[in-house]
Protein backbone atom coordinates (compact mmCIF):
# COMPACT_ATOMS: atom_id res chain seq x y z
CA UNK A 1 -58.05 24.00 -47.06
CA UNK A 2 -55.79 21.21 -45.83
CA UNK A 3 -59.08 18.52 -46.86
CA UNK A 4 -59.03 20.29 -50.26
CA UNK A 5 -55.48 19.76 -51.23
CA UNK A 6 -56.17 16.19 -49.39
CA UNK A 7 -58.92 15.72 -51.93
CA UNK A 8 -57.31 16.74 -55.24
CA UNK A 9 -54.23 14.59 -54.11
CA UNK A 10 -56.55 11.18 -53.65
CA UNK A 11 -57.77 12.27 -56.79
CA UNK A 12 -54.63 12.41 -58.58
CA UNK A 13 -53.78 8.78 -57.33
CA UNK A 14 -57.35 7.73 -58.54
CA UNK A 15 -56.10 8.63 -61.68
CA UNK A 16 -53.15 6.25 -61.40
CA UNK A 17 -50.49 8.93 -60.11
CA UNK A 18 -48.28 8.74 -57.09
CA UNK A 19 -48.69 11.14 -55.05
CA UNK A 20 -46.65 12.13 -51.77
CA UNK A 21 -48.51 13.24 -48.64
CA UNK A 22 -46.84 16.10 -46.94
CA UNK A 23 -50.97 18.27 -46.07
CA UNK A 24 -52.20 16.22 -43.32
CA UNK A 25 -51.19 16.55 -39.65
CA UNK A 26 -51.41 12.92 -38.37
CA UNK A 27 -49.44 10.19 -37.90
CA UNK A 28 -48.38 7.71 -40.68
CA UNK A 29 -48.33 4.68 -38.48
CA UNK A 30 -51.53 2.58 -36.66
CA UNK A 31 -52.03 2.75 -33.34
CA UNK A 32 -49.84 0.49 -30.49
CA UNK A 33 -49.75 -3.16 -30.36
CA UNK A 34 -50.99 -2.68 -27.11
CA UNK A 35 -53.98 -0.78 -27.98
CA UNK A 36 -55.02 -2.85 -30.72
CA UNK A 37 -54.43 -5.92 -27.94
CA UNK A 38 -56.87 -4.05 -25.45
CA UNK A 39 -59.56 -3.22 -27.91
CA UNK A 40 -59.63 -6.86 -28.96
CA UNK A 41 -60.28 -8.20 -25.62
CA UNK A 42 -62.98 -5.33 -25.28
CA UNK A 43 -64.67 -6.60 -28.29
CA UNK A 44 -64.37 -10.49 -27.36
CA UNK A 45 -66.19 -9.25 -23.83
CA UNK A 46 -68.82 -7.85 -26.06
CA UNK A 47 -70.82 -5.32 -24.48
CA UNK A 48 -69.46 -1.73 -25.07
CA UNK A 49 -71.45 1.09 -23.17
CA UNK A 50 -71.89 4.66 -22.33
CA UNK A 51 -69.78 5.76 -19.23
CA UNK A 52 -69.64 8.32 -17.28
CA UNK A 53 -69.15 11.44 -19.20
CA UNK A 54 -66.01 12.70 -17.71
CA UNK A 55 -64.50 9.16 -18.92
CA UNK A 56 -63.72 5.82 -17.28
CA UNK A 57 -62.27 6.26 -14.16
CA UNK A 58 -59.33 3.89 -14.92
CA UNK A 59 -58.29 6.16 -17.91
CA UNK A 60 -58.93 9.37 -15.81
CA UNK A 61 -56.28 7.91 -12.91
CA UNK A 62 -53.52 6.94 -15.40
CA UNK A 63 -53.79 10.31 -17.19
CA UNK A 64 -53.44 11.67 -14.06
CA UNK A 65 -50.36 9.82 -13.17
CA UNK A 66 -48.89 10.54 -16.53
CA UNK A 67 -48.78 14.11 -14.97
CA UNK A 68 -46.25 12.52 -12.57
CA UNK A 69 -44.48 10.72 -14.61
CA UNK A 70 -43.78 13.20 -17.12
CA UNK A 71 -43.68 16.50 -15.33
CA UNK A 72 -43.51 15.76 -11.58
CA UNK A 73 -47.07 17.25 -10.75
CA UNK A 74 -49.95 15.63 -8.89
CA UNK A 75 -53.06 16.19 -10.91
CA UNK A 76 -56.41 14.15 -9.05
CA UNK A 77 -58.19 12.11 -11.68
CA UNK A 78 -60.91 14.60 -10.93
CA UNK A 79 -59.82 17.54 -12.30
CA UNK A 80 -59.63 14.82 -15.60
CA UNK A 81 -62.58 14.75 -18.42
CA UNK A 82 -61.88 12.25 -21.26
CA UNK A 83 -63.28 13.67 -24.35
CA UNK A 84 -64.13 12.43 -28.32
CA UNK A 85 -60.65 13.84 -29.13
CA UNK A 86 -59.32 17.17 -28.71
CA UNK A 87 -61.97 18.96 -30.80
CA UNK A 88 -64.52 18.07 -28.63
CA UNK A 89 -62.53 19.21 -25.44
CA UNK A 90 -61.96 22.72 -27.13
CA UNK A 91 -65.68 23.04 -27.94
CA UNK A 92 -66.64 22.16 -23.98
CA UNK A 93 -63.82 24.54 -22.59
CA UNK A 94 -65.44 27.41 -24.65
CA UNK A 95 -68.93 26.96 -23.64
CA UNK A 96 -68.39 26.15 -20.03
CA UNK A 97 -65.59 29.00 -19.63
CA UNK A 98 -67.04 32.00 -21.69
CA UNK A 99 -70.34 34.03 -22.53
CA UNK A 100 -71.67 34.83 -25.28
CA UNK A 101 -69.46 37.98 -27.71
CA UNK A 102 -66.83 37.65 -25.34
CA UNK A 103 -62.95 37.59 -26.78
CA UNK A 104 -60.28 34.86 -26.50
CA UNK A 105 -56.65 36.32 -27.82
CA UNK A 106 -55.01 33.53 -30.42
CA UNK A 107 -51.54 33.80 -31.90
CA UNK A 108 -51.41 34.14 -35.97
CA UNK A 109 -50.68 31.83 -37.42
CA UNK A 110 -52.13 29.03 -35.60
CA UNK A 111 -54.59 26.37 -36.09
CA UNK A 112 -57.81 27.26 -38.29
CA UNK A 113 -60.20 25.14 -36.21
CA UNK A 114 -59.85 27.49 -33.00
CA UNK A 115 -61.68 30.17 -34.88
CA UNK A 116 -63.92 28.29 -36.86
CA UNK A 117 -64.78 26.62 -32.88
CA UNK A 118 -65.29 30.26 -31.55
CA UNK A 119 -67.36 31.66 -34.28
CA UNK A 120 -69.56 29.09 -34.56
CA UNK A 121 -70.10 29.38 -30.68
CA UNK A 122 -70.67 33.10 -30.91
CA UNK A 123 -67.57 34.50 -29.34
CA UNK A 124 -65.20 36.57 -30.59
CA UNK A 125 -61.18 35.30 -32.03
CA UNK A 126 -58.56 37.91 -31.51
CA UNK A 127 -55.70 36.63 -34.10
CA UNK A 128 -52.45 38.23 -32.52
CA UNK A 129 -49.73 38.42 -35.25
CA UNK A 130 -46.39 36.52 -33.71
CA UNK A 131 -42.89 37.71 -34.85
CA UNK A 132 -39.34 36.09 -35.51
CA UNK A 133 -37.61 38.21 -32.64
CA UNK A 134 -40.25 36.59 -30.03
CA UNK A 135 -39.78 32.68 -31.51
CA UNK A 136 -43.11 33.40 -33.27
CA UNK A 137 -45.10 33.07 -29.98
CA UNK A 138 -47.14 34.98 -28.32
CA UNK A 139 -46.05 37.03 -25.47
CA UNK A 140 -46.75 39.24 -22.01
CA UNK A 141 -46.62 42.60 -24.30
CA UNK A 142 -48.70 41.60 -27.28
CA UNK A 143 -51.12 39.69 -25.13
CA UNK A 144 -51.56 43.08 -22.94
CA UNK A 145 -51.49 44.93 -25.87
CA UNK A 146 -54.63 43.19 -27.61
CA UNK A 147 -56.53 43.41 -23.80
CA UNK A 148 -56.20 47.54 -23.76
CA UNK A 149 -57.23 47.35 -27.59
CA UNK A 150 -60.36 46.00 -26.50
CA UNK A 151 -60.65 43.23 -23.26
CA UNK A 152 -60.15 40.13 -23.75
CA UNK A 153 -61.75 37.09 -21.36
CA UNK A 154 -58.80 34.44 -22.50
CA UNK A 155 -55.89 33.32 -24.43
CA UNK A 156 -55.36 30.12 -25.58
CA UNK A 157 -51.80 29.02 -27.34
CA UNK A 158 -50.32 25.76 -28.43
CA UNK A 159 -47.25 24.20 -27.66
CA UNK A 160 -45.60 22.54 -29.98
CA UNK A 161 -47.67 24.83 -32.33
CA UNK A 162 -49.67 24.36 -35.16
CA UNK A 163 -48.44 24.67 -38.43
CA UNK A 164 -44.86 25.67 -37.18
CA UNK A 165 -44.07 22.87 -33.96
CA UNK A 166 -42.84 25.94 -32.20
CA UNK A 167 -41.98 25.51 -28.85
CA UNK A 168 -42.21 27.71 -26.31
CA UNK A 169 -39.31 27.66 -23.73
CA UNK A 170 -40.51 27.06 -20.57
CA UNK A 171 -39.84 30.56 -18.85
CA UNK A 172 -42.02 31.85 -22.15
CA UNK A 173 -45.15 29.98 -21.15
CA UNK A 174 -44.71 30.90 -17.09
CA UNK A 175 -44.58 34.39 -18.11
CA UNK A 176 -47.52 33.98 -20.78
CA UNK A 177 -49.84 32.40 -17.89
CA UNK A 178 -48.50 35.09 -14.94
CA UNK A 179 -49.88 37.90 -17.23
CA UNK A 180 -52.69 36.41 -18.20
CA UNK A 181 -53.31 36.17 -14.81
CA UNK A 182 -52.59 39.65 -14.06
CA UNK A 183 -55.43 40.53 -16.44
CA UNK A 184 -57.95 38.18 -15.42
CA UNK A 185 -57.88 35.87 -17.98
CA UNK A 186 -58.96 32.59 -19.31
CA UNK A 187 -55.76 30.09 -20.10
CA UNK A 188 -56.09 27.51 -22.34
CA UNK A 189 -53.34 25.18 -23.16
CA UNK A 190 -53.00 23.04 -26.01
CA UNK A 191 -50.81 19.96 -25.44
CA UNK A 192 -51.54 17.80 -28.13
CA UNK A 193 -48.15 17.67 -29.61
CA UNK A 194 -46.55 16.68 -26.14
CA UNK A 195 -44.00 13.91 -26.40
CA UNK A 196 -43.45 15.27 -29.96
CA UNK A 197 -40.53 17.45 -29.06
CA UNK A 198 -36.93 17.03 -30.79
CA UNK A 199 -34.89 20.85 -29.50
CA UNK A 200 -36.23 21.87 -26.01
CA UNK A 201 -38.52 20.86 -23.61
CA UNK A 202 -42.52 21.33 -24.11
CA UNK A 203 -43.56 22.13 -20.07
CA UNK A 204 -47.41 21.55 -19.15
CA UNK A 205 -49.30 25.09 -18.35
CA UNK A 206 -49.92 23.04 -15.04
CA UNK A 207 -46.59 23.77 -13.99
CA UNK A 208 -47.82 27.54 -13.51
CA UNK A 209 -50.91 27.52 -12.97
CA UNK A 210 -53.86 25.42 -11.52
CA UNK A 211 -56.03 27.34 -12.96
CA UNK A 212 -54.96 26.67 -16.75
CA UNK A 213 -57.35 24.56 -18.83
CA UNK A 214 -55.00 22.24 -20.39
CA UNK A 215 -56.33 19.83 -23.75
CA UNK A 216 -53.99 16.69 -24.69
CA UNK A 217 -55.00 13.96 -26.87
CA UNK A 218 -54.06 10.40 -28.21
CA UNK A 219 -53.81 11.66 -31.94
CA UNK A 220 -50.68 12.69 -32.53
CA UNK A 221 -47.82 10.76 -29.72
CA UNK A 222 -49.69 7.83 -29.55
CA UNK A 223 -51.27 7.32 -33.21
CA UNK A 224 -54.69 7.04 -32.57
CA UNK A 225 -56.04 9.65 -34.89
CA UNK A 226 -59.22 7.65 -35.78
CA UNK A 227 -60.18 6.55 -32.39
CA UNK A 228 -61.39 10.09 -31.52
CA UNK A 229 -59.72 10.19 -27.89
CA UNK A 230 -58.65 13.29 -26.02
CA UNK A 231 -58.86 15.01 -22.26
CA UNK A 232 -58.59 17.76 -20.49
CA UNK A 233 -57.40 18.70 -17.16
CA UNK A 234 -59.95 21.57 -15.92
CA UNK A 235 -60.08 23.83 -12.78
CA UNK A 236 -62.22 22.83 -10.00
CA UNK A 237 -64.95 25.74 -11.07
CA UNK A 238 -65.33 24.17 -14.62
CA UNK A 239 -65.85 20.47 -13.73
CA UNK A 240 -69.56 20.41 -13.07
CA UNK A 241 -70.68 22.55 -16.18
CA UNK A 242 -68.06 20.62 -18.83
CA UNK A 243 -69.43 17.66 -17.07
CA UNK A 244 -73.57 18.85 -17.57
CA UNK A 245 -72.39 19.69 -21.12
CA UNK A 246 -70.53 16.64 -22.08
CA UNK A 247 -73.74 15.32 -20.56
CA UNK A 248 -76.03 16.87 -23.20
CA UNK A 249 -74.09 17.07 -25.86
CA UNK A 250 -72.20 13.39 -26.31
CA UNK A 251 -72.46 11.23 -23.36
CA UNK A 252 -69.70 9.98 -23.18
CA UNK A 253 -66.37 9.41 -25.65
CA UNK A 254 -66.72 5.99 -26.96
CA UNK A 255 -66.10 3.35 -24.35
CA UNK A 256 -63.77 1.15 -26.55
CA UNK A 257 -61.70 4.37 -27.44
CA UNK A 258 -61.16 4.79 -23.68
CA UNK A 259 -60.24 1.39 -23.03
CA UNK A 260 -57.94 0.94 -26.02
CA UNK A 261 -56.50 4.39 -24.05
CA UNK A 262 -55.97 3.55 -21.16
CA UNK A 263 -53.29 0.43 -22.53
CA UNK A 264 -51.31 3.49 -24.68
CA UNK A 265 -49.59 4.63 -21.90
CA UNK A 266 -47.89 0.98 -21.98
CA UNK A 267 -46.64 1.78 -25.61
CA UNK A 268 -43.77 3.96 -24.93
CA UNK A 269 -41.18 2.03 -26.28
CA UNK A 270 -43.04 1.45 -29.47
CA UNK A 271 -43.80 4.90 -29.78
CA UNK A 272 -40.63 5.82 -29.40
CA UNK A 273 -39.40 4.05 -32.19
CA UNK A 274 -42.30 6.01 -34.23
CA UNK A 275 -41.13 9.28 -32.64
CA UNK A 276 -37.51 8.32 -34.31
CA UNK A 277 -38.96 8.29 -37.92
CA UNK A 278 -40.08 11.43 -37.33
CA UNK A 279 -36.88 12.88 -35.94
CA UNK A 280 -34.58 11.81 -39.12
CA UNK A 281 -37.91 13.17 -41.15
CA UNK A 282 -37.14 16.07 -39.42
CA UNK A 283 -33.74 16.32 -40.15
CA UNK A 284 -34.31 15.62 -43.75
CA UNK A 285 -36.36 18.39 -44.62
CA UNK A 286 -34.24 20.47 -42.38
CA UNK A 287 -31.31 19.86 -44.40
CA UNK A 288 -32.86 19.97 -47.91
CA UNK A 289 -35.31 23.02 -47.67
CA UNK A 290 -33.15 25.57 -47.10
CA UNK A 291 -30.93 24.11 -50.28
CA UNK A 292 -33.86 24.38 -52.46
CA UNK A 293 -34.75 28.00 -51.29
CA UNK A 294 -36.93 27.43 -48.28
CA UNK A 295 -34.62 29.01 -46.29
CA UNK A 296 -36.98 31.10 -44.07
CA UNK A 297 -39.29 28.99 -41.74
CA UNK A 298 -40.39 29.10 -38.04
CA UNK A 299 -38.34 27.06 -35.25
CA UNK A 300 -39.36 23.39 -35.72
CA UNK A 301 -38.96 22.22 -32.46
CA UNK A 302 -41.55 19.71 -32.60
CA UNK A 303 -45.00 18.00 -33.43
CA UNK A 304 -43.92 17.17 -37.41
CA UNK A 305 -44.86 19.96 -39.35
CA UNK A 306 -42.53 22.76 -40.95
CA UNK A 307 -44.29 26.15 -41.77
CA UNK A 308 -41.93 27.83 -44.72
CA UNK A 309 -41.94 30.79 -46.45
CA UNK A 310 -42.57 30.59 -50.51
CA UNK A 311 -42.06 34.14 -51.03
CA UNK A 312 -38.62 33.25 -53.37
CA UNK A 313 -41.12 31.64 -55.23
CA UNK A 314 -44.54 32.46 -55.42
CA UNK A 315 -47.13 35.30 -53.50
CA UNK A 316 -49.61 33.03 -54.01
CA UNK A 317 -49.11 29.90 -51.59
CA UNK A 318 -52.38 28.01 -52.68
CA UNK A 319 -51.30 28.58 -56.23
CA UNK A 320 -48.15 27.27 -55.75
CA UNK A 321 -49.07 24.32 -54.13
CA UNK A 322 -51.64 24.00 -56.66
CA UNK A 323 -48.84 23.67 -58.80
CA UNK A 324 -46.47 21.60 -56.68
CA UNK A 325 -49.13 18.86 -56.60
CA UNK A 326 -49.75 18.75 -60.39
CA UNK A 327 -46.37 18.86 -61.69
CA UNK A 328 -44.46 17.69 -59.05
CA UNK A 329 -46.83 15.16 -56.83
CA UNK A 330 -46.07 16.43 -54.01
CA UNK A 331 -49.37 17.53 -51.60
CA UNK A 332 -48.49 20.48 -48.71
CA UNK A 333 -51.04 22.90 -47.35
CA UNK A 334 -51.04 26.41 -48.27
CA UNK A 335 -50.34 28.86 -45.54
CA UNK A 336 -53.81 31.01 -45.29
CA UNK A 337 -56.02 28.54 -43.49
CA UNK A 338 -53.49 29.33 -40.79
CA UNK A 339 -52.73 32.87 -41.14
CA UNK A 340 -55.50 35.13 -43.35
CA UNK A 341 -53.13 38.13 -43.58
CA UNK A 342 -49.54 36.21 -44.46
CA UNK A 343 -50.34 32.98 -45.27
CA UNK A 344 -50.58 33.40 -49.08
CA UNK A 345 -46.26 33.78 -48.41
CA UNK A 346 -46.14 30.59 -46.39
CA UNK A 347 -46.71 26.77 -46.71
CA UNK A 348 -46.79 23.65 -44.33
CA UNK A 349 -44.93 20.59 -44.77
CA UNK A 350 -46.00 17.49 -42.63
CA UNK A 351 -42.74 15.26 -42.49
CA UNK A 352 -45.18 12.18 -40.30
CA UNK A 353 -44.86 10.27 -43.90
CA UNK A 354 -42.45 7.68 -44.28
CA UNK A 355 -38.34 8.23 -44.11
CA UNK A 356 -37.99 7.38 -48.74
CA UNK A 357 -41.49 9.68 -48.83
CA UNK A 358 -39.64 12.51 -47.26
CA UNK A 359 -36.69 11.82 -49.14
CA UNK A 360 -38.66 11.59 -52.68
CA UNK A 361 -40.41 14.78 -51.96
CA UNK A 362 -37.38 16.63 -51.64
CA UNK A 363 -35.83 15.52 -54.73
CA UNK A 364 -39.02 16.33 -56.70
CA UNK A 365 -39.66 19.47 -55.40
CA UNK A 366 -35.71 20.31 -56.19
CA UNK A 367 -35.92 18.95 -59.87
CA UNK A 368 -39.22 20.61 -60.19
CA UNK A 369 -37.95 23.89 -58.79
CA UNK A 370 -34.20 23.82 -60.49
């Protein structure tokens, strides 16, 4: 749905409107100076080449050390498979981790891809409703609560989340791995939103767990959307089938992708500065939704999305942003691509746009709304 609204917006500006983008979850600015630099010189070499599948190995060793930099932990470059972004690292960990009809638990709402991922792989997603009194995050109880419904083989959660940058607090996720555990599940972990944080602190799954299959990515942090560039850090038991699969299936990830990686890590600074944009973006909407009347919305810890109710307004979120679009110019994405049963209440707002974009959409959206 979020392509859709994507698609009537560019339309709109074909037409000769402005439009402001508030649908899409990625980053506003390019990629590094550093990154660009590295890809160059890759280029000016001239041969770029398949590698091995689970990634170059100097990419795979400063991942790993980004594990101890970060979070204190000692991951081996190993345990490390660089993948053609994120998508492709979700689509690996569900073939190499679970058979056929088999059920993976999913907190609602959450991102629409996970499902659409498991279906078309033939196994089953369990959408577990998440509530205001638990953060809107799954826990211990409604996790064991959809396994004695009918057993489940995994769970997989996001942190920051997906529409909402919910966070879960550190003792949340231990918990959420222990039980999972203690029923003999699959744990995936999606990081992709690390170093995206502004209230709290996102912890890795590897804190907990060895066990956890954890996916990160270079799309959202470090603003390389395009260059289709993600990992994962895998048990010892999965490396040799996600490695026979990435085998078959892609080869490798694209060898100037992984070099043009592997120089991110030496962006921080710059990224930083990015990461600031988005924290006054942040602070924007935060201050100007609730005065217009979205005053009910999930924690927005981090990432740079904020998931808000439009029940003062409408029971029909694609209708209303419908609406928003063509009489105010302002694109969001309607809430039931991320939650089938209660997203028609409930819209997304990206704030990865510029600082006057954020700004401008708020004032239109009050003037259209007053």
């Amino acid at each position: 749905m979020v392509m859709e609204v994507m698609r009537a917006a560019i339309d709109r500006e074909a037409a000769g409107e402005r439009v402001i983008h508030m649908e899409v979850g990625q980053p506003g600015a390019p990629a590094p100076q550093p990154v660009l630099a590295a890809a160059r010189a890759a280029l000016e070499h001239g041969r770029i080449a398949y590698t091995e599948a689970m990634g170059l190995r100097a990419l795979r060793t400063r991942i790993a050390r980004s594990y101890a930099d970060a979070h204190g932990i000692d991951v081996s470059p190993d345990r490390i498979a660089v993948t053609t972004g994120s998508s492709a690292a979700f689509n690996l960990a569900f073939l190499a981790a679970f058979d056929h009809g088999e059920r993976i638990a999913l907190a609602s709402p959450g991102y629409p891809a996970y499902r659409n991922f498991l279906h078309a792989l033939g196994l089953e997603a369990v959408e577990v409703p998440v509530e205001a009194a638990s953060r809107y995050v799954m826990t211990p109880e409604l996790l064991e609560a959809a396994h004695r419904d009918k057993p489940l083989a995994g769970v997989l959660v996001a942190s920051p989340a997906n529409p909402s940058g919910t966070v879960m607090q550190p003792e949340a996720l231990g918990a959420l791995i222990e039980a999972a555990h203690d029923l003999g599940l699959r744990f995936i972990s999606d990081e992709i939103y690390h170093g995206l944080v502004y209230d709290g602190e996102a912890e890795t799954a590897l804190r907990f767990s060895p066990h956890a299959i954890v996916v990160n990515s270079f799309s959202k942090y470090y603003c390389m959307t395009g260059w289709r560039i993600g990992w994962m850090v895998l048990p010892e038991d999965l490396l040799r089938p996600c490695e026979r699969l990435a085998q078959n299936l892609y080869i490798s990830a694209p060898e100037l992708s992984q070099i043009a990686a592997t120089a991110a890590f030496d962006s921080r600074p710059e990224l930083e500065v990015i990461k600031a944009t988005y924290a006054e973006n942040r602070r924007i909407l935060l201050d100007r939704l609730p005065a217009i009347g979205f005053d009910e919305f999930h924690p927005a810890d981090g990432a740079f999305y904020i998931y808000a109710s439009v029940r003062r307004f409408s029971n029909d979120s694609i209708d209303f942003a419908r609406r928003m679009l063509a009489e105010a110019g302002v694109a969001a994405t309607p809430g039931p691509d991320f939650d089938r049963v209660n997203g028609h209440q409930w819209m997304r707002f990206s704030f990865a746009g510029t600082t006057p974009d954020m700004a401008e959409a708020m004032d239109r959206i009050a003037g259209w709304l007053r």
